[in-house]
C-alpha atoms as a PDB file:
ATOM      1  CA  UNK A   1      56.504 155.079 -34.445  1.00  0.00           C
ATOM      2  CA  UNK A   2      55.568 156.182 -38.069  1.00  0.00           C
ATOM      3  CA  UNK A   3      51.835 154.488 -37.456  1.00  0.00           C
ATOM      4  CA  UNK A   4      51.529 156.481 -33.898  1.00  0.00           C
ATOM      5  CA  UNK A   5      52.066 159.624 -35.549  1.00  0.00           C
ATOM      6  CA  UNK A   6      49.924 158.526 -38.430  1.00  0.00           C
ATOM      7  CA  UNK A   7      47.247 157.279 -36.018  1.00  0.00           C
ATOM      8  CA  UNK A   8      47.325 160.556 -34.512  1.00  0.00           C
ATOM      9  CA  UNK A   9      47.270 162.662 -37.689  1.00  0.00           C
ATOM     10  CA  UNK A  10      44.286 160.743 -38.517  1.00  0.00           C
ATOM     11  CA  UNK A  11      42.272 161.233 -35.335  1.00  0.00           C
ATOM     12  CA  UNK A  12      43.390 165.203 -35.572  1.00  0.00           C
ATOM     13  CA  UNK A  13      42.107 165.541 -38.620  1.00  0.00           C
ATOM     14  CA  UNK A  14      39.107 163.772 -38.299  1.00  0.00           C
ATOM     15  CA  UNK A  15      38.341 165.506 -34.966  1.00  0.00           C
ATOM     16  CA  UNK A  16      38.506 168.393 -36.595  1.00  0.00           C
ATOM     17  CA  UNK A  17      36.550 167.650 -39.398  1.00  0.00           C
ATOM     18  CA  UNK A  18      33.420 166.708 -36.684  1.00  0.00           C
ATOM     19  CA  UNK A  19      34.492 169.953 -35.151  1.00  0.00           C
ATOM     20  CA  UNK A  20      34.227 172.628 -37.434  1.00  0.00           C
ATOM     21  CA  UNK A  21      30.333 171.095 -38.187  1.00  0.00           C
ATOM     22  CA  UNK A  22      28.991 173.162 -40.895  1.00  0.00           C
ATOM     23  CA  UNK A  23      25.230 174.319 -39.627  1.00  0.00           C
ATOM     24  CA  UNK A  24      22.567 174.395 -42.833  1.00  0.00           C
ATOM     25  CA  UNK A  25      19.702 176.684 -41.596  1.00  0.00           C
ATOM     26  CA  UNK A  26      20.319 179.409 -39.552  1.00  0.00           C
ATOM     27  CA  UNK A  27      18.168 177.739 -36.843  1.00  0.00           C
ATOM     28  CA  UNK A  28      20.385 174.418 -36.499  1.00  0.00           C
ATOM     29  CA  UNK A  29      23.218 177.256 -36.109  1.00  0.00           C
ATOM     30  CA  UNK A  30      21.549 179.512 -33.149  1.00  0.00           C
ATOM     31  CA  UNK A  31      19.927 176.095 -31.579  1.00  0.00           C
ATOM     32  CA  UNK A  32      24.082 174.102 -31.618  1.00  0.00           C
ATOM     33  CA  UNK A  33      25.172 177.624 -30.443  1.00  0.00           C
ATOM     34  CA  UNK A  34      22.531 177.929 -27.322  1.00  0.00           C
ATOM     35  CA  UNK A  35      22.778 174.360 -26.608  1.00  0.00           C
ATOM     36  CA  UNK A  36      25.221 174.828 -24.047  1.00  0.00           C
ATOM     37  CA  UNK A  37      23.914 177.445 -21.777  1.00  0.00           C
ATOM     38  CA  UNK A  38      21.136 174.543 -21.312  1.00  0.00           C
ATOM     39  CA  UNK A  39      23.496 171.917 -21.124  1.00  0.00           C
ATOM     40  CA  UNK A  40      26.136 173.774 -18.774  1.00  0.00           C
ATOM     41  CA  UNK A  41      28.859 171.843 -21.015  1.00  0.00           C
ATOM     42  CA  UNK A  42      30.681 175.254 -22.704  1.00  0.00           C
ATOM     43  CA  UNK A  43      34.034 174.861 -24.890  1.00  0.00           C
ATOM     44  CA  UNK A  44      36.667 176.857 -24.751  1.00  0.00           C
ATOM     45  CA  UNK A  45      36.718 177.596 -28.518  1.00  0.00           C
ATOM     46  CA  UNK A  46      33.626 178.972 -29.999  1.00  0.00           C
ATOM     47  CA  UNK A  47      35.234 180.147 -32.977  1.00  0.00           C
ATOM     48  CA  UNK A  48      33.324 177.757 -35.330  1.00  0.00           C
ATOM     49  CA  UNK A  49      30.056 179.229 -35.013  1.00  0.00           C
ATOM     50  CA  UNK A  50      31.328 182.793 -35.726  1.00  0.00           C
ATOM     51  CA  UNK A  51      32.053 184.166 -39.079  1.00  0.00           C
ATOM     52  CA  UNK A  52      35.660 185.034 -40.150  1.00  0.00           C
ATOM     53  CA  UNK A  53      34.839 188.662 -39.996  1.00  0.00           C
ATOM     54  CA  UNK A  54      33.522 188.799 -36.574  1.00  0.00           C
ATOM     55  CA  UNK A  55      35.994 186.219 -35.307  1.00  0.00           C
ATOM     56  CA  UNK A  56      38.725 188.791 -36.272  1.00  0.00           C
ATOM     57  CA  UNK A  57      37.195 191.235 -33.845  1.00  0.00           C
ATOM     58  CA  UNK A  58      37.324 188.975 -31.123  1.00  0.00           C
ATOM     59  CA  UNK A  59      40.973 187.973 -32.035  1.00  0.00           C
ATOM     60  CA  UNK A  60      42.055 191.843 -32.889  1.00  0.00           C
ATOM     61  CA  UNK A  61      40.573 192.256 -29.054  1.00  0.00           C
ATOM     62  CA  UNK A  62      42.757 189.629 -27.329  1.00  0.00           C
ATOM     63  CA  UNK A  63      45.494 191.140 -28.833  1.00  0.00           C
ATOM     64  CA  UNK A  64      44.921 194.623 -27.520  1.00  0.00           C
ATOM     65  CA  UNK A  65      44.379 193.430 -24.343  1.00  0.00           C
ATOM     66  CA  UNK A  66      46.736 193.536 -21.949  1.00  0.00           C
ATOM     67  CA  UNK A  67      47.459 189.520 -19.826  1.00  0.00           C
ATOM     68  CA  UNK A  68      44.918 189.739 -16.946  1.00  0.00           C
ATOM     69  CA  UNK A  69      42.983 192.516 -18.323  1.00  0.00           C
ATOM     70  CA  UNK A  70      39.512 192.372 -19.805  1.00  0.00           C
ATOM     71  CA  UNK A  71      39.123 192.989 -23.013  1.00  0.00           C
ATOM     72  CA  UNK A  72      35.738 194.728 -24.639  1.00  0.00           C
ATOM     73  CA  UNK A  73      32.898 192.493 -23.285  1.00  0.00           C
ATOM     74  CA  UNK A  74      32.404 192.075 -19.482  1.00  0.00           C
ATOM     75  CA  UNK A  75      29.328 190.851 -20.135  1.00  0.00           C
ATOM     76  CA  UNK A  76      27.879 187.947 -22.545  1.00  0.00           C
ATOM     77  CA  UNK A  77      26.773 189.617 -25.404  1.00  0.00           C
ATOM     78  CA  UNK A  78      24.404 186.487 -26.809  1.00  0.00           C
ATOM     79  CA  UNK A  79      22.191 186.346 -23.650  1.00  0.00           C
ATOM     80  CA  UNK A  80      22.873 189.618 -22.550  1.00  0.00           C
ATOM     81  CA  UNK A  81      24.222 189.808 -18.818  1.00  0.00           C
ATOM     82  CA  UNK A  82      26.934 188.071 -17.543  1.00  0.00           C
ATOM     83  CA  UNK A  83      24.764 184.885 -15.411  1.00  0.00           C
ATOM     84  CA  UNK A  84      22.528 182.908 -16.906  1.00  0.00           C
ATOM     85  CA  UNK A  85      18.832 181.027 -16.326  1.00  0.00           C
ATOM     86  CA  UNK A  86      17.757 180.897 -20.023  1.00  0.00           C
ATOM     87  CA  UNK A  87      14.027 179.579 -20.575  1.00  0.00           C
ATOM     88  CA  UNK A  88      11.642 180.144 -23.490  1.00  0.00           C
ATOM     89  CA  UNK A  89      14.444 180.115 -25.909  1.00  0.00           C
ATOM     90  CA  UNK A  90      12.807 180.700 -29.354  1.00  0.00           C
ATOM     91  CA  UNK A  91      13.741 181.521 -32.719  1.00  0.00           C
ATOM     92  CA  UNK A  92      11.238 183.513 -33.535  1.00  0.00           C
ATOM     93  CA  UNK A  93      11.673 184.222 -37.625  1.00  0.00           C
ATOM     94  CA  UNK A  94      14.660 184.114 -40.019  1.00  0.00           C
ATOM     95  CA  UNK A  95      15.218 185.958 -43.290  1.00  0.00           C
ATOM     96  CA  UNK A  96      17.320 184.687 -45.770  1.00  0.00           C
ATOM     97  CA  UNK A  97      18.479 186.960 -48.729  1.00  0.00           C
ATOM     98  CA  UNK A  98      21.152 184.829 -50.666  1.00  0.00           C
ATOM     99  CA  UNK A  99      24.475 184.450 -48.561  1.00  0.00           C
ATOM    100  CA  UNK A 100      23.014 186.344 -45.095  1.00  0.00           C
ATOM    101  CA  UNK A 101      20.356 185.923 -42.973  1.00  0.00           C
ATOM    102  CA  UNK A 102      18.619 187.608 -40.020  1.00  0.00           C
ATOM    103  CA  UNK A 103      17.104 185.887 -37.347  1.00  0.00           C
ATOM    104  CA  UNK A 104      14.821 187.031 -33.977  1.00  0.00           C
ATOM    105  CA  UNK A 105      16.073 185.085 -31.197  1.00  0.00           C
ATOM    106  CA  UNK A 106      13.889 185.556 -27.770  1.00  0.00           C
ATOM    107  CA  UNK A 107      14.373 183.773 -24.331  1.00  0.00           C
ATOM    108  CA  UNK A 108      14.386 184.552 -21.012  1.00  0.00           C
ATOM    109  CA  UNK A 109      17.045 185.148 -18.564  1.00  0.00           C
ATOM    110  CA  UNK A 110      16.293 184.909 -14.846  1.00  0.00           C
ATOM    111  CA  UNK A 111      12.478 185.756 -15.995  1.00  0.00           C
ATOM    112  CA  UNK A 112      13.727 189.114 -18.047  1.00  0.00           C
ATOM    113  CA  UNK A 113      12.487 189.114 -21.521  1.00  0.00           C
ATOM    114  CA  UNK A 114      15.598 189.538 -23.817  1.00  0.00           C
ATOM    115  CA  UNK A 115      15.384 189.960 -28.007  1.00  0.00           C
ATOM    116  CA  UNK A 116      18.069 189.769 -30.081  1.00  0.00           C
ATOM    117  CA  UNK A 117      18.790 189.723 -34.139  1.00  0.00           C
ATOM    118  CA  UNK A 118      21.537 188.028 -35.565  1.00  0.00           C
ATOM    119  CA  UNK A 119      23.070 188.433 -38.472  1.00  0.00           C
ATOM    120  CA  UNK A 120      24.205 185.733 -40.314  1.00  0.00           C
ATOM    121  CA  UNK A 121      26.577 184.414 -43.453  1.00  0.00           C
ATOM    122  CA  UNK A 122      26.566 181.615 -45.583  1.00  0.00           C
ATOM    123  CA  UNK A 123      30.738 181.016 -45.161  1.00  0.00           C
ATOM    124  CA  UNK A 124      32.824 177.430 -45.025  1.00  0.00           C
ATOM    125  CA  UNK A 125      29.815 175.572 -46.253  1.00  0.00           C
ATOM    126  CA  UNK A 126      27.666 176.547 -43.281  1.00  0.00           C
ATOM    127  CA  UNK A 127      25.766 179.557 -41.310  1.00  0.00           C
ATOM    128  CA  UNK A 128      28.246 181.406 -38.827  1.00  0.00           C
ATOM    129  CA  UNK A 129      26.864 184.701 -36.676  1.00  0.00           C
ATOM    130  CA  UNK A 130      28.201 187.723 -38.188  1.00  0.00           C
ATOM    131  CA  UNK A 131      26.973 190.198 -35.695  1.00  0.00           C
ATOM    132  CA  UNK A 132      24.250 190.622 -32.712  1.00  0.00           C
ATOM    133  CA  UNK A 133      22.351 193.226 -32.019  1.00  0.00           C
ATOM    134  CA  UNK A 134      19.798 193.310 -28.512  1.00  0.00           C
ATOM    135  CA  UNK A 135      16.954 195.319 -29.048  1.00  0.00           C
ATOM    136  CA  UNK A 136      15.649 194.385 -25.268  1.00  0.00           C
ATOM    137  CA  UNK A 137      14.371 197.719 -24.406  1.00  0.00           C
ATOM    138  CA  UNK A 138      16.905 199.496 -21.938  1.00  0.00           C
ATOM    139  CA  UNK A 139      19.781 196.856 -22.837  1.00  0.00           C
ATOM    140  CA  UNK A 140      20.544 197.984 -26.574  1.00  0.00           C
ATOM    141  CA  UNK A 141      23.959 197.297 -28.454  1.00  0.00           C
ATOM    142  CA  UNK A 142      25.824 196.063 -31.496  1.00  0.00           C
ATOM    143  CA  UNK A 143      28.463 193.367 -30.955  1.00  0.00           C
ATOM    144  CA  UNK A 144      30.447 194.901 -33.607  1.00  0.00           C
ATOM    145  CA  UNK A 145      30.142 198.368 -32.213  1.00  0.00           C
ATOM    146  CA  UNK A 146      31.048 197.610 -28.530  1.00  0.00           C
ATOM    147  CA  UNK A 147      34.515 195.977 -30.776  1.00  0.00           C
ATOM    148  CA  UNK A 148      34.804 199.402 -32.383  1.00  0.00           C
ATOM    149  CA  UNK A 149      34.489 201.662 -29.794  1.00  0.00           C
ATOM    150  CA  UNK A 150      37.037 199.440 -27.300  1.00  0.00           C
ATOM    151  CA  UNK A 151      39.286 199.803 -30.670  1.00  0.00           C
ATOM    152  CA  UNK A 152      39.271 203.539 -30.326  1.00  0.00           C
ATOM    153  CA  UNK A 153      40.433 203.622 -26.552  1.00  0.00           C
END
């Protein structure tokens, strides 16, 4: 009994360990992160590519949100519209100033031209996205503004 729960300690933590990957450049982070609206194979959990600042916002929003309610996004705020046909997926420059970074992420979506910058943060050994911004003409925002003003209802 005492090796089954060891055994399963074990795999836990390790599982964990490969989970919470720690991305080195900015553009291993955004490239992981985009991976899956190419592959189709989403997780549930995202919460390891988002900094512990911005992952509060999200977590502060569930909790305001009433069960079967939607919370502040009803759309997806990293390709900007809620379906999804993403081509030309580029990261176009990054800037790195210590422990942040901005990057220029363009793609297409259904043949739209969308541009977003990231911020980013050097936190838990690894890149994490502190905050998007589109500046697709028509289709501007702030993640961490949309948080705020759904906050203030």
């Amino acid at each position: 009994m005492r090796l089954a729960v060891l055994a399963s300690g074990l795999f836990l933590g390790l599982s964990s360990l490969a989970f919470a990957q720690a991305f080195e450049t900015p553009e291993a982070l955004l490239e992981a992160f985009y991976a899956p609206y190419f592959s189709g194979e989403f997780t549930d959990d995202d919460e390891h590519f988002r900094s512990a600042a911005l992952q509060a916002l999200y977590d502060e929003d569930a909790a305001r949100t009433p069960e079967g309610e939607m919370g502040a996004l009803d759309f997806d705020p990293y390709i900007n519209g809620q379906e999804f046909l993403i081509e030309n997926f580029a990261v176009d420059s990054v800037a790195i100033e210590g422990n942040r970074a901005s990057a220029d992420v363009s793609f297409t979506n259904y043949g739209e031209e969308r541009e977003l910058i990231y911020d980013l943060v050097l936190e838990s050994g690894g890149w994490r996205i502190d905050d998007v911004t589109s500046v697709t003409p028509g289709f501007e925002y702030r993640l961490s503004e949309i948080f705020a003003e759904a906050a203030s209802w």
